[in-house]
Protein backbone atom coordinates (compact mmCIF):
# COMPACT_ATOMS: atom_id res chain seq x y z
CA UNK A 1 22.67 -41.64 -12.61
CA UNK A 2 22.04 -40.99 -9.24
CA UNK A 3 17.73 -42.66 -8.12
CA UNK A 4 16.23 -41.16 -5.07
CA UNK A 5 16.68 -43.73 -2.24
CA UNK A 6 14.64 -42.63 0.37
CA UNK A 7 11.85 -39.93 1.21
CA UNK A 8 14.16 -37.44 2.62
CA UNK A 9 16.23 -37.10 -0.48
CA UNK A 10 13.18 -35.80 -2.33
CA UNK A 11 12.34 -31.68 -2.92
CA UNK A 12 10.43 -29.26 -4.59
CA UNK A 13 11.88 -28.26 -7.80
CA UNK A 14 13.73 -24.50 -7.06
CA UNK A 15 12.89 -24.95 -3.02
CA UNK A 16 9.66 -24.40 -2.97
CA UNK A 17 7.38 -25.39 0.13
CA UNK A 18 4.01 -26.71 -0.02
CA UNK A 19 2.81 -23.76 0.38
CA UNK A 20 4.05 -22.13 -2.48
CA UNK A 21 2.15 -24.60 -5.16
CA UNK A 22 -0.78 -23.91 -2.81
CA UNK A 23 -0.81 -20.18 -3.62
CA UNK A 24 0.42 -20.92 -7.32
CA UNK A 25 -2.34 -22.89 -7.56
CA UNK A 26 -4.68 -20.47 -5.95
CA UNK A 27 -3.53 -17.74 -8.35
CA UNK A 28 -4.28 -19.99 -11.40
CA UNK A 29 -7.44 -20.53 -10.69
CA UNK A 30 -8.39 -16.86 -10.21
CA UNK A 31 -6.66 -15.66 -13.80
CA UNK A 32 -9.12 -18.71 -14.96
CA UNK A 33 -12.11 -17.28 -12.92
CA UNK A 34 -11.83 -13.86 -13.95
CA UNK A 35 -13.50 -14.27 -17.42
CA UNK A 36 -16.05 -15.73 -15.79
CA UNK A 37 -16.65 -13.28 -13.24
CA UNK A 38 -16.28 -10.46 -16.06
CA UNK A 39 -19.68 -11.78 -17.69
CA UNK A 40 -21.98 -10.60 -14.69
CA UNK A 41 -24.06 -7.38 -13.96
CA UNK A 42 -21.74 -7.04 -10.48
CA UNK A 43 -18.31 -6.37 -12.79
CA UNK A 44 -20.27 -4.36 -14.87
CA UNK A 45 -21.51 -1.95 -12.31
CA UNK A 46 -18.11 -2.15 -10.68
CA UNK A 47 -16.55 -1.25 -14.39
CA UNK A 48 -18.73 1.72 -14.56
CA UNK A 49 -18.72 3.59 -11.50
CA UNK A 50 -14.72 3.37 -11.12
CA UNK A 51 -14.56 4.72 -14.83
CA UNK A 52 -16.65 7.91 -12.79
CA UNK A 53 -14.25 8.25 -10.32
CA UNK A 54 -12.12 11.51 -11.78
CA UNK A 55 -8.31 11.27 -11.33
CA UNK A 56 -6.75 13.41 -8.71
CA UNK A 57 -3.67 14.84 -7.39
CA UNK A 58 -3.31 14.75 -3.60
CA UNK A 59 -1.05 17.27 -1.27
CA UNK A 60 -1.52 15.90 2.46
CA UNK A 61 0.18 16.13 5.89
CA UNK A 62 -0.26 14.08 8.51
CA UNK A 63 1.14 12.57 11.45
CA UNK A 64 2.87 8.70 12.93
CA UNK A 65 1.74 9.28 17.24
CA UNK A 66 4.08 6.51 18.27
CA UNK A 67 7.71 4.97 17.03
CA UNK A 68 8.88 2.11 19.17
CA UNK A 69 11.75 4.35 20.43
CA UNK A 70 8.98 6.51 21.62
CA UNK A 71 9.02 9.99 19.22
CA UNK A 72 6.25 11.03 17.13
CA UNK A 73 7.16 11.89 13.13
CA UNK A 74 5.53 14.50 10.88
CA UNK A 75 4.96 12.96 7.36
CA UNK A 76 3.93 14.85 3.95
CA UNK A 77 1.85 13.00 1.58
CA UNK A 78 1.98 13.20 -2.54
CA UNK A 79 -0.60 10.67 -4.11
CA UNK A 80 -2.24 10.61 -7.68
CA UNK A 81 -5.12 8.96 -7.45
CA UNK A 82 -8.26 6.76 -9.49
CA UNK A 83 -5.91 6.62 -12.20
CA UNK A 84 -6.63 4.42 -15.48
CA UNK A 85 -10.75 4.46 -15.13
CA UNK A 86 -9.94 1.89 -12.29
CA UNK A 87 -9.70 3.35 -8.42
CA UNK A 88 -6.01 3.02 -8.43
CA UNK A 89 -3.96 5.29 -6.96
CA UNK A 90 0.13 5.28 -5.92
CA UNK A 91 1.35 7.51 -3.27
CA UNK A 92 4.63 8.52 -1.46
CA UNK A 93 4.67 9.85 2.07
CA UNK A 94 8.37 11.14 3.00
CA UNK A 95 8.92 10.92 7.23
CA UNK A 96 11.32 13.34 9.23
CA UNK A 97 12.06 13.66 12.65
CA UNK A 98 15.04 15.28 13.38
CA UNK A 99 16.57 16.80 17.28
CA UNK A 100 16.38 12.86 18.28
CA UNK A 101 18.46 9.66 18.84
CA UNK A 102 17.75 6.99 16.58
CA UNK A 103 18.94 4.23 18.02
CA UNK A 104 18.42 1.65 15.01
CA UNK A 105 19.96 3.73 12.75
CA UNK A 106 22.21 5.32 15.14
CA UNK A 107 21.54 9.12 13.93
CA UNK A 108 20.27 12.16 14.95
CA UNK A 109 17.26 12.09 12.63
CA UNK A 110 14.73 9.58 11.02
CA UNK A 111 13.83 9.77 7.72
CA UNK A 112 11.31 6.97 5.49
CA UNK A 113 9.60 7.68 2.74
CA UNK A 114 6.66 5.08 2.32
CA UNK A 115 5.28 4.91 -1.28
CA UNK A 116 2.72 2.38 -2.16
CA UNK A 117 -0.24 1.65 -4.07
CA UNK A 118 -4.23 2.55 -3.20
CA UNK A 119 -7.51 1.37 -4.04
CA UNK A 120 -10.58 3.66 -3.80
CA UNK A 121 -14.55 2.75 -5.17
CA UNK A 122 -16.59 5.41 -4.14
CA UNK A 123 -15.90 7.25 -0.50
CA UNK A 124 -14.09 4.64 0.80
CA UNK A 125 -10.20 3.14 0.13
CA UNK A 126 -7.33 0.99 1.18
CA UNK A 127 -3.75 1.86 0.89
CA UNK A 128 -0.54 0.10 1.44
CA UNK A 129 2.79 0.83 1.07
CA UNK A 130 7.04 0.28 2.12
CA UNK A 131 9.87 1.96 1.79
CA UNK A 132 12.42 0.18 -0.36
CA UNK A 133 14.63 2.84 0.05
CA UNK A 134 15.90 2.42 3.48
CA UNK A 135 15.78 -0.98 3.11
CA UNK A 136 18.10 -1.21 0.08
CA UNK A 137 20.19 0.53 2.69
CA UNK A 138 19.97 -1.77 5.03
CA UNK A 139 17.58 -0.47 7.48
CA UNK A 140 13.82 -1.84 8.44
CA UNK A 141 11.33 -1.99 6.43
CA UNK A 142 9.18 0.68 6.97
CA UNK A 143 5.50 -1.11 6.34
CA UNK A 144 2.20 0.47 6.58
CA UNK A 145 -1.88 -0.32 5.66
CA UNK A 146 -4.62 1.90 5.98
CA UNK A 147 -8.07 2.84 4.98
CA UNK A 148 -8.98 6.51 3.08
CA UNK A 149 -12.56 8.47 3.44
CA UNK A 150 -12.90 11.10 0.44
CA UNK A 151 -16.12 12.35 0.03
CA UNK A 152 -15.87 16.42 -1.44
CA UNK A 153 -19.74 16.44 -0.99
CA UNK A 154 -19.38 16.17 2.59
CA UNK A 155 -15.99 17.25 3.73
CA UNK A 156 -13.63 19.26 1.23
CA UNK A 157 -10.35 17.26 2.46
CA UNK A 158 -10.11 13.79 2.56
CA UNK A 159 -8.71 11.61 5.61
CA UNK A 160 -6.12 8.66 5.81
CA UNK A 161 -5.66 6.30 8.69
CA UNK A 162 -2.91 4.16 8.96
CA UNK A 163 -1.24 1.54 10.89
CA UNK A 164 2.56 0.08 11.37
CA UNK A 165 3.49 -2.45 14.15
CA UNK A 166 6.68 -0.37 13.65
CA UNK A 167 5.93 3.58 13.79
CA UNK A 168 1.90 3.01 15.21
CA UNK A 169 -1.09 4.67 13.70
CA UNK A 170 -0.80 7.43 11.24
CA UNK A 171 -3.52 10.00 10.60
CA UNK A 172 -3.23 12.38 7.57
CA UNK A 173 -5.47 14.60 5.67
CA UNK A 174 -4.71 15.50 2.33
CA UNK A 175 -6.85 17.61 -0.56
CA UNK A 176 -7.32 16.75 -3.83
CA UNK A 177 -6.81 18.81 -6.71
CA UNK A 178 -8.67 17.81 -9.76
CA UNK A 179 -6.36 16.44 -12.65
CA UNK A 180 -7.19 16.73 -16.84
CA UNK A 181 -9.30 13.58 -17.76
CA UNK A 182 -8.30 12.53 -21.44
């Protein structure tokens, strides 16, 4: 039976750092607030104006101003969103530049397709998203965040900003076409 002998023989079970019970501990205690924070007139309101929010299907283009390597890239983007009575969306957003040289890939082209998940409550969302794809491949991680204005009272198409320490800002405007509530 082997006894621990000093301090430096000792770790976390599986690896884990400090910091990881920190945020496991962090997590439990929001599953154990969110009861709680169900019972007031905020969640409530919340509840019911995302259950107004009609689902949509989204067609946009857009546009990534600055890769590292210094090209711009056209991107197309394909999103349902306010799905499930609850402001959430998912999106994918293919990328192609081709008549360049890639270095990091070494090709002629570059091609991501970002896909990701979105948030909206009333005109305003957040979006983020990767592409798994390429990196399954063995290529970067494409990464990207942004925020989304959609208001069809004001403006018939709805506008997505973006940002990637990778690729740069992205701009895109999409329209929505209204999708069969159940």
């Amino acid at each position: 039976m082997n006894n621990i002998t000093s301090s430096s023989e000792f770790s976390l079970p599986l690896g884990q750092s400090p910091h990881a019970m920190k945020k496991l501990i962090a997590l439990f205690a929001f599953v154990i607030a969110l009861p709680v924070f169900g019972q007031n007139q905020f969640a409530d309101r919340l509840i019911e104006d995302l259950a107004l929010q009609d689902p949509t299907l989204e067609v946009g283009v857009g546009y990534a101003f600055q890769h590292q390597e210094g090209f711009g890239i056209p991107r197309l983007t394909l999103a349902v969103n306010n799905l499930f009575a609850a402001g959430i969306g998912f999106y994918a957003t293919p990328e192609y530049r081709g008549g360049i040289t890639f270095t990091e890939d070494g090709t002629d082209f570059y091609f991501r397709i970002p896909m990701g998940i979105s948030f909206e409550y009333g005109v305003v969302g957040f979006f983020a998203g990767l592409d798994p794809l390429s990196a399954a491949m063995g290529k970067n991680w494409r990464k990207e965040i942004g925020i989304i204005y959609s208001d069809p009272t004001k403006i018939p198409v709805n506008v997505r900003l973006g940002y990637s320490i990778w690729v740069g800002p992205t701009l895109g405007i999409g329209y929505r076409f209204p999708m069969v509530k159940e």
